[in-house]
PDB file of N, CA and C in Angstrom:
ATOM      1  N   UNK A   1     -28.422 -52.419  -0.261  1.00  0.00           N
ATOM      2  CA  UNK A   1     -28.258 -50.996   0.000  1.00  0.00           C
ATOM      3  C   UNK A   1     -28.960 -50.210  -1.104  1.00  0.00           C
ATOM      4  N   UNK A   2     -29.833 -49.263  -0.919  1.00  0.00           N
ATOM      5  CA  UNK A   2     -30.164 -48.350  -2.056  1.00  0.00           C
ATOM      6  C   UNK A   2     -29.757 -47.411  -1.898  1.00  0.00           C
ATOM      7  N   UNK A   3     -29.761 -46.950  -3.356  1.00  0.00           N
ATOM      8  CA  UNK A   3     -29.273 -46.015  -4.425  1.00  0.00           C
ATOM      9  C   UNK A   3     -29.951 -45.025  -4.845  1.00  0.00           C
ATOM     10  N   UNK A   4     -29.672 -44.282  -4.951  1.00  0.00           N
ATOM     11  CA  UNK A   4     -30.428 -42.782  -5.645  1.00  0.00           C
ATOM     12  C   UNK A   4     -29.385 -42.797  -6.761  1.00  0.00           C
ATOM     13  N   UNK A   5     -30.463 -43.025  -8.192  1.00  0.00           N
ATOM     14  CA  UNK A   5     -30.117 -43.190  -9.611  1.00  0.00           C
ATOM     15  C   UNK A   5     -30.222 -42.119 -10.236  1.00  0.00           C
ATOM     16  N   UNK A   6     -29.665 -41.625 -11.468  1.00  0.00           N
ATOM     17  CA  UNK A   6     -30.538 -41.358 -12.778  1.00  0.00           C
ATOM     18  C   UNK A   6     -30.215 -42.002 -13.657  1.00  0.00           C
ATOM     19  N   UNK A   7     -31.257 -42.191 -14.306  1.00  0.00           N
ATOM     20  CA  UNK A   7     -30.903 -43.064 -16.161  1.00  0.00           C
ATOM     21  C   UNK A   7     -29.932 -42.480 -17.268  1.00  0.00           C
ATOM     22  N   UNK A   8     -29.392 -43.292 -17.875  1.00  0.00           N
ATOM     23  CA  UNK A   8     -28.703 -42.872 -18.463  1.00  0.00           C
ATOM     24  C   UNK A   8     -29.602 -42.937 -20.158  1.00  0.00           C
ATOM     25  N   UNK A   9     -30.412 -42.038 -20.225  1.00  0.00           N
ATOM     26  CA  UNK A   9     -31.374 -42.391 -21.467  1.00  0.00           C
ATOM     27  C   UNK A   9     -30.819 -42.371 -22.771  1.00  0.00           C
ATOM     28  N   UNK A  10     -30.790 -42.993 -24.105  1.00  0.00           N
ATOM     29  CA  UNK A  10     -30.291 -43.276 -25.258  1.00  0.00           C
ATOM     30  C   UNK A  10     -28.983 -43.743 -25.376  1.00  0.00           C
ATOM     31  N   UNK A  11     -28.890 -45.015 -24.573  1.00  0.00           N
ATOM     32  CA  UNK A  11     -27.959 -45.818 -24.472  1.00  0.00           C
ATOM     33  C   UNK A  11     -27.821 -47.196 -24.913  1.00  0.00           C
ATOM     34  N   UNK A  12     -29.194 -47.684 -25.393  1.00  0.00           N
ATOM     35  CA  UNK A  12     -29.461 -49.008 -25.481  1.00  0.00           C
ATOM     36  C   UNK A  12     -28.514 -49.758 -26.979  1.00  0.00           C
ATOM     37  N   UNK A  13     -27.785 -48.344 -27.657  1.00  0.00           N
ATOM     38  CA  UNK A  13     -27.049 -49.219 -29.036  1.00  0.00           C
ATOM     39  C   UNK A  13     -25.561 -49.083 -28.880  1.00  0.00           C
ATOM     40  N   UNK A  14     -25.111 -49.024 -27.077  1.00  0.00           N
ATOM     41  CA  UNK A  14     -23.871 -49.356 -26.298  1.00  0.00           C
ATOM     42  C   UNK A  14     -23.746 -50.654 -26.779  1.00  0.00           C
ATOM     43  N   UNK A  15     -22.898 -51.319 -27.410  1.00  0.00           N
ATOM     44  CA  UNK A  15     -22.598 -52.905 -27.500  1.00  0.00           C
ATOM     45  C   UNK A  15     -21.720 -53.430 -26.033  1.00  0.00           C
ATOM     46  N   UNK A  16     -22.755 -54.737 -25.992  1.00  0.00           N
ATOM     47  CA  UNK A  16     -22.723 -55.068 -25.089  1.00  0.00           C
ATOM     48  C   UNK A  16     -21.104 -56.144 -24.724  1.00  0.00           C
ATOM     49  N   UNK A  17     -20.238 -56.238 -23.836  1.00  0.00           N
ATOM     50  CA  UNK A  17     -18.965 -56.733 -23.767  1.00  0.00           C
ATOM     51  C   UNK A  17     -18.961 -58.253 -24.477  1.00  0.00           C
ATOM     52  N   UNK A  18     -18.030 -58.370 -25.075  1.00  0.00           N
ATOM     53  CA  UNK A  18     -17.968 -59.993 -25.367  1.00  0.00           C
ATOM     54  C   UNK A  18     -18.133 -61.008 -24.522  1.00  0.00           C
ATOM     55  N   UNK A  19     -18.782 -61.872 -24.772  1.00  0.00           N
ATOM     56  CA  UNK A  19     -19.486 -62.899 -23.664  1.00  0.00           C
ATOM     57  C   UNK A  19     -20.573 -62.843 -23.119  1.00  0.00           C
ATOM     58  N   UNK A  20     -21.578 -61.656 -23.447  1.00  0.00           N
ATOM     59  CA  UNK A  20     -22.831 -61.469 -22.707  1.00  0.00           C
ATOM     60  C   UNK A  20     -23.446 -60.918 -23.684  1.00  0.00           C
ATOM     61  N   UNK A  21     -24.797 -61.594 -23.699  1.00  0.00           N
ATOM     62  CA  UNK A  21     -25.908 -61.662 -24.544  1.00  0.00           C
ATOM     63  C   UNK A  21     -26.508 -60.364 -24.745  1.00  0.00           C
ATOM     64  N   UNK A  22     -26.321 -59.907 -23.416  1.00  0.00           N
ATOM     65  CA  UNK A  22     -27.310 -59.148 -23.118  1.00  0.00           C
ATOM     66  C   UNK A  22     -26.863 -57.933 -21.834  1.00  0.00           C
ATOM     67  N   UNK A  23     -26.781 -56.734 -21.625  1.00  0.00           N
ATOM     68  CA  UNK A  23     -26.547 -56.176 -20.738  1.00  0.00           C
ATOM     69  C   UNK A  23     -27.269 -56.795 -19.314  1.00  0.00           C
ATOM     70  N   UNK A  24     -28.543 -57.185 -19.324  1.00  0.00           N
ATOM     71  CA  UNK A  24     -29.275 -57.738 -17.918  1.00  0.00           C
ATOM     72  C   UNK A  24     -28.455 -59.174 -18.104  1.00  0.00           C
ATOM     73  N   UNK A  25     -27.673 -59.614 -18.880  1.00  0.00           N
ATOM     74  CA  UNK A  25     -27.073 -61.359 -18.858  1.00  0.00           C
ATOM     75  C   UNK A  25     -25.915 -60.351 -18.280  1.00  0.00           C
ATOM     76  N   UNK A  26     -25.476 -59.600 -18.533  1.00  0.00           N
ATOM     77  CA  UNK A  26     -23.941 -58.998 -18.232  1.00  0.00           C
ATOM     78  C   UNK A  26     -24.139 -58.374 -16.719  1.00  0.00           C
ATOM     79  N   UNK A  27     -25.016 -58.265 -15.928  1.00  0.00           N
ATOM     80  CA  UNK A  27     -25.448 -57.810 -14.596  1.00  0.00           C
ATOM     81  C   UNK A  27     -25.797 -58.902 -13.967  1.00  0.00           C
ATOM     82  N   UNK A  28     -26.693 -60.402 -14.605  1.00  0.00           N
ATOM     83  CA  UNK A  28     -26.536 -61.316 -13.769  1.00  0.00           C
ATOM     84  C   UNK A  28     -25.405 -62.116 -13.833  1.00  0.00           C
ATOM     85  N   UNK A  29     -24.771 -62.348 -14.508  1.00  0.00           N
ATOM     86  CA  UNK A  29     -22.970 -62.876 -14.220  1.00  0.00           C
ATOM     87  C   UNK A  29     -22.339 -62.435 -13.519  1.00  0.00           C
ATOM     88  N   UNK A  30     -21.907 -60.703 -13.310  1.00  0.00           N
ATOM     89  CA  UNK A  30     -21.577 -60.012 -12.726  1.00  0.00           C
ATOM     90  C   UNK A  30     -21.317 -60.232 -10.934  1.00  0.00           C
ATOM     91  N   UNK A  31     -23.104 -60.376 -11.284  1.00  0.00           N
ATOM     92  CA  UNK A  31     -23.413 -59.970  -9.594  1.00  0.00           C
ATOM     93  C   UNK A  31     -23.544 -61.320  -9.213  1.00  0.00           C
ATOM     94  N   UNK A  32     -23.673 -62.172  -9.817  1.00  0.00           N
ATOM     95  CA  UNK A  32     -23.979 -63.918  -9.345  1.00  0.00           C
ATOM     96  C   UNK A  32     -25.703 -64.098  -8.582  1.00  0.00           C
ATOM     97  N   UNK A  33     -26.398 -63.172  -9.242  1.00  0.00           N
ATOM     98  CA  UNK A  33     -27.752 -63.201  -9.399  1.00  0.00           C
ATOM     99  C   UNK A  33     -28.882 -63.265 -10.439  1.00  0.00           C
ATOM    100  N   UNK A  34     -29.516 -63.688 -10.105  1.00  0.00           N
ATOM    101  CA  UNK A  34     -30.839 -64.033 -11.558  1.00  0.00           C
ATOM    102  C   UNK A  34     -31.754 -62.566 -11.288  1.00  0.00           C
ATOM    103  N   UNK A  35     -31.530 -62.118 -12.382  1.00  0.00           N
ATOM    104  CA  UNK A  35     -32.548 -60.635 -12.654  1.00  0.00           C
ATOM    105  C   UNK A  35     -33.770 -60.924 -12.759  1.00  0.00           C
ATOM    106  N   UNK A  36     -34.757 -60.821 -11.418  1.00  0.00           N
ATOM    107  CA  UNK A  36     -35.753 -61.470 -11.522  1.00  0.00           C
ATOM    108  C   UNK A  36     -36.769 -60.221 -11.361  1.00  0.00           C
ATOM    109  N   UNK A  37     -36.697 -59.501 -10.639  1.00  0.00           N
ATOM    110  CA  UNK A  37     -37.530 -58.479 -11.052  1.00  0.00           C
ATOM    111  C   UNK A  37     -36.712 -57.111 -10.859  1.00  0.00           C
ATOM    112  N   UNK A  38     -37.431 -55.961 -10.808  1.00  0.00           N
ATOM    113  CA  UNK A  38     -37.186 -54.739 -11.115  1.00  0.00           C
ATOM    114  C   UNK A  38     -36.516 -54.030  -9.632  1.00  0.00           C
ATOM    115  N   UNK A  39     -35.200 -53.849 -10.304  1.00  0.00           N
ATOM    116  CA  UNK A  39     -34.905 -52.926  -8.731  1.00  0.00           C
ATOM    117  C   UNK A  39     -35.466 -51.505  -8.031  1.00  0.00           C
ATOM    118  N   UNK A  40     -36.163 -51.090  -9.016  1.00  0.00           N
ATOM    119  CA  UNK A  40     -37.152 -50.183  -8.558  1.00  0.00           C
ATOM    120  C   UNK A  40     -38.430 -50.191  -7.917  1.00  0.00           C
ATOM    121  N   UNK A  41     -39.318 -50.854  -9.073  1.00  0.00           N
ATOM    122  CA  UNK A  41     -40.344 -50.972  -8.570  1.00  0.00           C
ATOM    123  C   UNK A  41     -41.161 -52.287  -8.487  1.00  0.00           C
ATOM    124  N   UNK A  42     -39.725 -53.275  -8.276  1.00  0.00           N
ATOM    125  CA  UNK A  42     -40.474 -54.970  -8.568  1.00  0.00           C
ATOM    126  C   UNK A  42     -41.256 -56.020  -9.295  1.00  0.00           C
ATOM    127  N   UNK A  43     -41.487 -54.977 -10.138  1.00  0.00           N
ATOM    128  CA  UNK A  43     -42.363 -55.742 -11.611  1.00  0.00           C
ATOM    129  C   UNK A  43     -40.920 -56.369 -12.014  1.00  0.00           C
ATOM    130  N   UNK A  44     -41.760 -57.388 -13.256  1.00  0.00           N
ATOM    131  CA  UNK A  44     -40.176 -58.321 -14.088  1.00  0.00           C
ATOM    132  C   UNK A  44     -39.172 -57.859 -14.715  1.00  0.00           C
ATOM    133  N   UNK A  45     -38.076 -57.713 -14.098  1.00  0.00           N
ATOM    134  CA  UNK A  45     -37.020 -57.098 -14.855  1.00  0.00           C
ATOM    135  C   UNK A  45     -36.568 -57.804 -16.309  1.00  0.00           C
ATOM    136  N   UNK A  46     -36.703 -56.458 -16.942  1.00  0.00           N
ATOM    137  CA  UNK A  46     -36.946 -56.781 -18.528  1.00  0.00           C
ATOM    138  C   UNK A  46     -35.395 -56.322 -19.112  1.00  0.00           C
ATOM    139  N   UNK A  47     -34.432 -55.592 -18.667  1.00  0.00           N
ATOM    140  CA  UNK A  47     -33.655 -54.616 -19.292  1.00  0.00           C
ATOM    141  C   UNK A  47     -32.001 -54.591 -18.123  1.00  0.00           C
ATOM    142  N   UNK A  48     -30.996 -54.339 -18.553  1.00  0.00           N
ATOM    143  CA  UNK A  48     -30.002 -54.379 -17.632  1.00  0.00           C
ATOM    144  C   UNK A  48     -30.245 -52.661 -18.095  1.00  0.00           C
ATOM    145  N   UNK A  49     -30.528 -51.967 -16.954  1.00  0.00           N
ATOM    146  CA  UNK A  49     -30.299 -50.165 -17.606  1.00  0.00           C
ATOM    147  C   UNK A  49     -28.932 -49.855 -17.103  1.00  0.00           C
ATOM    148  N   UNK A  50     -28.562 -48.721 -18.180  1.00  0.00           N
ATOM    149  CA  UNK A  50     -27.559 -47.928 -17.481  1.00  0.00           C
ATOM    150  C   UNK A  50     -27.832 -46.809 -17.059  1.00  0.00           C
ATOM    151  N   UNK A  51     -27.057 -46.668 -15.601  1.00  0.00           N
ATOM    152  CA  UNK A  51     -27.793 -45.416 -14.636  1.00  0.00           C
ATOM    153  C   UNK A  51     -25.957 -45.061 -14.280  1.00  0.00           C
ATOM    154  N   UNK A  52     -26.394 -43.988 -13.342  1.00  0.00           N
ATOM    155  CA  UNK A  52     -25.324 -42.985 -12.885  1.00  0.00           C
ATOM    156  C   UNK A  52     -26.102 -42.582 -11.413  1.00  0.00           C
ATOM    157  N   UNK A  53     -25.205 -42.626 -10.854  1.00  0.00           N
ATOM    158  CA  UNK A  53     -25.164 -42.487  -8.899  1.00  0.00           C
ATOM    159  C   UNK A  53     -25.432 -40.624  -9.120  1.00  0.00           C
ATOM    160  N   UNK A  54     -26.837 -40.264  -8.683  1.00  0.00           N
ATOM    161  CA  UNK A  54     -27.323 -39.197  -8.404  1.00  0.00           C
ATOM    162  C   UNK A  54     -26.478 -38.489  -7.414  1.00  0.00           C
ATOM    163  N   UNK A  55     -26.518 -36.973  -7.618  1.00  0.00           N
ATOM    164  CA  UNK A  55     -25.774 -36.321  -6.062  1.00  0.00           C
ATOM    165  C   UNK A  55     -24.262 -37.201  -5.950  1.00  0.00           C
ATOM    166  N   UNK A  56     -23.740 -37.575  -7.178  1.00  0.00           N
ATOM    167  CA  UNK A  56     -21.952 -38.209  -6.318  1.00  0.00           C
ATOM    168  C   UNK A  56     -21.517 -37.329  -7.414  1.00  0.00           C
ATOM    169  N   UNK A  57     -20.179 -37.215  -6.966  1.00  0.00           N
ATOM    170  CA  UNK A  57     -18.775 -36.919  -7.849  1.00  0.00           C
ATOM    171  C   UNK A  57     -18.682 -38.454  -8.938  1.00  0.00           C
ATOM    172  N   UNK A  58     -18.974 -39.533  -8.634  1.00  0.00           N
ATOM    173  CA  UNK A  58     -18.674 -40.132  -9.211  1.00  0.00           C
ATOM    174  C   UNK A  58     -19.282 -40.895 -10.657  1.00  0.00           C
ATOM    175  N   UNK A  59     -18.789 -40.150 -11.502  1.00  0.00           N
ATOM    176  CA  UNK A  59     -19.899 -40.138 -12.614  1.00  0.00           C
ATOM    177  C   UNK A  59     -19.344 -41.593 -13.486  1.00  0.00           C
ATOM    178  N   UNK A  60     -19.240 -42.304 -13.319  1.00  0.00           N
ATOM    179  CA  UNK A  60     -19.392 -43.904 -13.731  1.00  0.00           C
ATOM    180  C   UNK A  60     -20.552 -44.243 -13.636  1.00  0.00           C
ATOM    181  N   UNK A  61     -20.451 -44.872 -15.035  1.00  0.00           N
ATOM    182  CA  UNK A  61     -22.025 -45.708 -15.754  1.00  0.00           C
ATOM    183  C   UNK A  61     -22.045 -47.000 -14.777  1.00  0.00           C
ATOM    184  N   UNK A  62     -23.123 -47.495 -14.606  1.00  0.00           N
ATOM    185  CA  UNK A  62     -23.607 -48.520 -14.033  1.00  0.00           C
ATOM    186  C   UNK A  62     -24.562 -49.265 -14.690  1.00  0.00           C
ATOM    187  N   UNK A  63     -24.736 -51.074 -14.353  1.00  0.00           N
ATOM    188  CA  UNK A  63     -25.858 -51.378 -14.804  1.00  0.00           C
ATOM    189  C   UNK A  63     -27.061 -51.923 -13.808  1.00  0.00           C
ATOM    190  N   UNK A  64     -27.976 -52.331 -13.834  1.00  0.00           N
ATOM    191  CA  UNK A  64     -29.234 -52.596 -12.711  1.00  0.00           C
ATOM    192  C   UNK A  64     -30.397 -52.737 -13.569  1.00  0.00           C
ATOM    193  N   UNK A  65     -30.992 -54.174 -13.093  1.00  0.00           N
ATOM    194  CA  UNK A  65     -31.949 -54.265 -13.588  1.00  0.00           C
ATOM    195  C   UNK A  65     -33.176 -53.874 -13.427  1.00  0.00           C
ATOM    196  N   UNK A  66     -33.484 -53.258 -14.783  1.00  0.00           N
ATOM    197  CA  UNK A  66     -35.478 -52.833 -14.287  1.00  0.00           C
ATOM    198  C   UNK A  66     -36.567 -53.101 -15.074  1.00  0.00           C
ATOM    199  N   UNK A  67     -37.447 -52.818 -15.073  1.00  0.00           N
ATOM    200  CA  UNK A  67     -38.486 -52.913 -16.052  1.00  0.00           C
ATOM    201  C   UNK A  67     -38.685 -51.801 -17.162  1.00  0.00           C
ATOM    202  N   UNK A  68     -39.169 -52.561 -18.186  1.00  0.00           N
ATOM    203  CA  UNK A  68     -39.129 -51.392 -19.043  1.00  0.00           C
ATOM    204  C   UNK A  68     -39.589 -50.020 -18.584  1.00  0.00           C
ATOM    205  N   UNK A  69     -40.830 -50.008 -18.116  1.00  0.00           N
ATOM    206  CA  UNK A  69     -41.213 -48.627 -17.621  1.00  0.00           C
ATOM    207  C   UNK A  69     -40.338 -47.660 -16.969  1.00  0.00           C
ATOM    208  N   UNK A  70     -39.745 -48.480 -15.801  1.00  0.00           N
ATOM    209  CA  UNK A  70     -38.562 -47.836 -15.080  1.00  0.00           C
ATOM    210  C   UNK A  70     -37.321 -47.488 -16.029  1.00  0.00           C
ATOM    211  N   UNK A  71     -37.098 -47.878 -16.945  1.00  0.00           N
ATOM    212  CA  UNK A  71     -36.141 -48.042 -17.885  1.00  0.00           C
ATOM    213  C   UNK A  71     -36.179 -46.703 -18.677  1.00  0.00           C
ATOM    214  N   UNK A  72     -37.228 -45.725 -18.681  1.00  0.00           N
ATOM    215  CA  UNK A  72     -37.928 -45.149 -19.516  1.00  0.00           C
ATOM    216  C   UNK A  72     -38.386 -43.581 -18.798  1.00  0.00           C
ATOM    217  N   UNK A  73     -37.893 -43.711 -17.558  1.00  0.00           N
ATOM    218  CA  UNK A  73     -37.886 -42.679 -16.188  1.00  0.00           C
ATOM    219  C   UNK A  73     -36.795 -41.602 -17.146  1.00  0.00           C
ATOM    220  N   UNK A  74     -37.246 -40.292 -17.031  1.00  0.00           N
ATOM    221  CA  UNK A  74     -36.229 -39.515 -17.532  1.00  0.00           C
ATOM    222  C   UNK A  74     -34.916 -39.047 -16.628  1.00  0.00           C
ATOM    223  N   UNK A  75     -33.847 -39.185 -17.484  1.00  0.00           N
ATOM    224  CA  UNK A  75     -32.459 -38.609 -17.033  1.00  0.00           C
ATOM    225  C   UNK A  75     -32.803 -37.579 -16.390  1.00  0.00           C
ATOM    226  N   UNK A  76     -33.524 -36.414 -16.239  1.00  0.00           N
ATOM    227  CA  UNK A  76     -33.613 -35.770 -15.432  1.00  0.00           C
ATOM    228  C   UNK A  76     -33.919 -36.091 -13.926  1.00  0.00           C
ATOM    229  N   UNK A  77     -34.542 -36.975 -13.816  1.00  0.00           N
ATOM    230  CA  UNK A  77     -35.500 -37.654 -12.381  1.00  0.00           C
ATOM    231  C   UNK A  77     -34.386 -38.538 -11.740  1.00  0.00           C
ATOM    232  N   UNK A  78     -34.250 -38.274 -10.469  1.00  0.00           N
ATOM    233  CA  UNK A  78     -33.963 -39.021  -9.291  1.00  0.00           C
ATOM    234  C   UNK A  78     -34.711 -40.443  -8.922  1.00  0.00           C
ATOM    235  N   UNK A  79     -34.375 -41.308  -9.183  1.00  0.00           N
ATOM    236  CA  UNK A  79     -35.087 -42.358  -8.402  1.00  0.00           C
ATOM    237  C   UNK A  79     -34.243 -43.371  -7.982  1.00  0.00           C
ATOM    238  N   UNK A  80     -34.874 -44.082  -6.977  1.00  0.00           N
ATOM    239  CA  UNK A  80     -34.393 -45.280  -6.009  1.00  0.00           C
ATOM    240  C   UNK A  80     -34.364 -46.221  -6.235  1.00  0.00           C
ATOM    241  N   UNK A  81     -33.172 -47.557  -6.143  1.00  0.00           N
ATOM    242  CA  UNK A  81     -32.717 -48.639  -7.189  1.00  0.00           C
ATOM    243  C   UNK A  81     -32.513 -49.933  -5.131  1.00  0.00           C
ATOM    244  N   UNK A  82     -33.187 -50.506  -5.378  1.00  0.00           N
ATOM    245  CA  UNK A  82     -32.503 -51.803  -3.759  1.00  0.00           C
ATOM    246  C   UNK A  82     -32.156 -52.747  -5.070  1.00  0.00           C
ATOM    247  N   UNK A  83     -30.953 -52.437  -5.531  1.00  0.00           N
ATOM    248  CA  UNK A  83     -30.178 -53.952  -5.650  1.00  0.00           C
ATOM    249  C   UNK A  83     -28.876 -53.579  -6.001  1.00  0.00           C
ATOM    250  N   UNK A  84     -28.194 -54.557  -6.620  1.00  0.00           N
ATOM    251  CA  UNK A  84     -26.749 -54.242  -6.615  1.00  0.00           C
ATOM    252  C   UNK A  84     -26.097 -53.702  -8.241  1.00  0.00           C
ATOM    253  N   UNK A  85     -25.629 -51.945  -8.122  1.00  0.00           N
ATOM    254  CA  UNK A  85     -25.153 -51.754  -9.291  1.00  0.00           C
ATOM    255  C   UNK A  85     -23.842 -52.044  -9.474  1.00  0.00           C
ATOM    256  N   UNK A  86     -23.984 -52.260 -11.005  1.00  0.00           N
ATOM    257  CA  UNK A  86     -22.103 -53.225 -11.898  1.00  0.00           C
ATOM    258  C   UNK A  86     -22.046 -52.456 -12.420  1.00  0.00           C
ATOM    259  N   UNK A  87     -20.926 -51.930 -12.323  1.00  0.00           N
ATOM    260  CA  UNK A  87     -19.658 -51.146 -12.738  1.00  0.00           C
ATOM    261  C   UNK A  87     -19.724 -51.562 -14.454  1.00  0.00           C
ATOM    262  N   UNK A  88     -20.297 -50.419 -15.889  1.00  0.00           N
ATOM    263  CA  UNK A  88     -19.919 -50.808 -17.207  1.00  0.00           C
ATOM    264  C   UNK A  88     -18.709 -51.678 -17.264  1.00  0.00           C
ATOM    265  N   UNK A  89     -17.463 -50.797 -16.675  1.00  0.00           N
ATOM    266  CA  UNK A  89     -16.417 -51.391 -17.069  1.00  0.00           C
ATOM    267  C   UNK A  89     -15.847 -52.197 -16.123  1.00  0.00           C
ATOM    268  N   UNK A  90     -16.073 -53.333 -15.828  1.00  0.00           N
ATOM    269  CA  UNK A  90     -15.740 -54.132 -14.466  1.00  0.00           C
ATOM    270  C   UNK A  90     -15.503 -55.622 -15.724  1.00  0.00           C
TER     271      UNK A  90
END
């Protein structure tokens, strides 16, 4: 199902939950998938980002993997995510 995102920009010195290496290790455990490329725009997903569900009431952080570039899309901008976002606090 896709998503209409925005980034959550200057987030990357969030520590990441105990047990995961890595926010993109903490999205593929999660989801019981290998972060293989970019849910945006399909290049190699480099990064677990944290985004926020555009246009909702529901302002919970999320994570989804993308590529750096996509990673790097400003908080202001709307863009479109096909894969599955994890809940920060799940």
């Amino acid at each position: 199902m896709p998503y209409n995102v925005k980034n959550l920009n200057g987030t990357s010195n969030n520590r990441v939950p105990c047990g995961y290496t890595s926010w993109l290790d903490f999205w593929e455990k999660k989801s019981g998938k290998k972060a293989r490329e970019c849910a945006c725009c399909y290049k190699n997903a480099e990064v677990g980002a944290h985004v926020q569900k555009a246009n909702s009431d529901d302002r919970s952080w999320y994570i989804v993997p993308l590529c750096c570039h996509c990673n790097c899309i400003s908080s202001s901008e709307e863009f479109t995510v096909y894969d599955i976002l994890i809940p920060v606090n799940s």
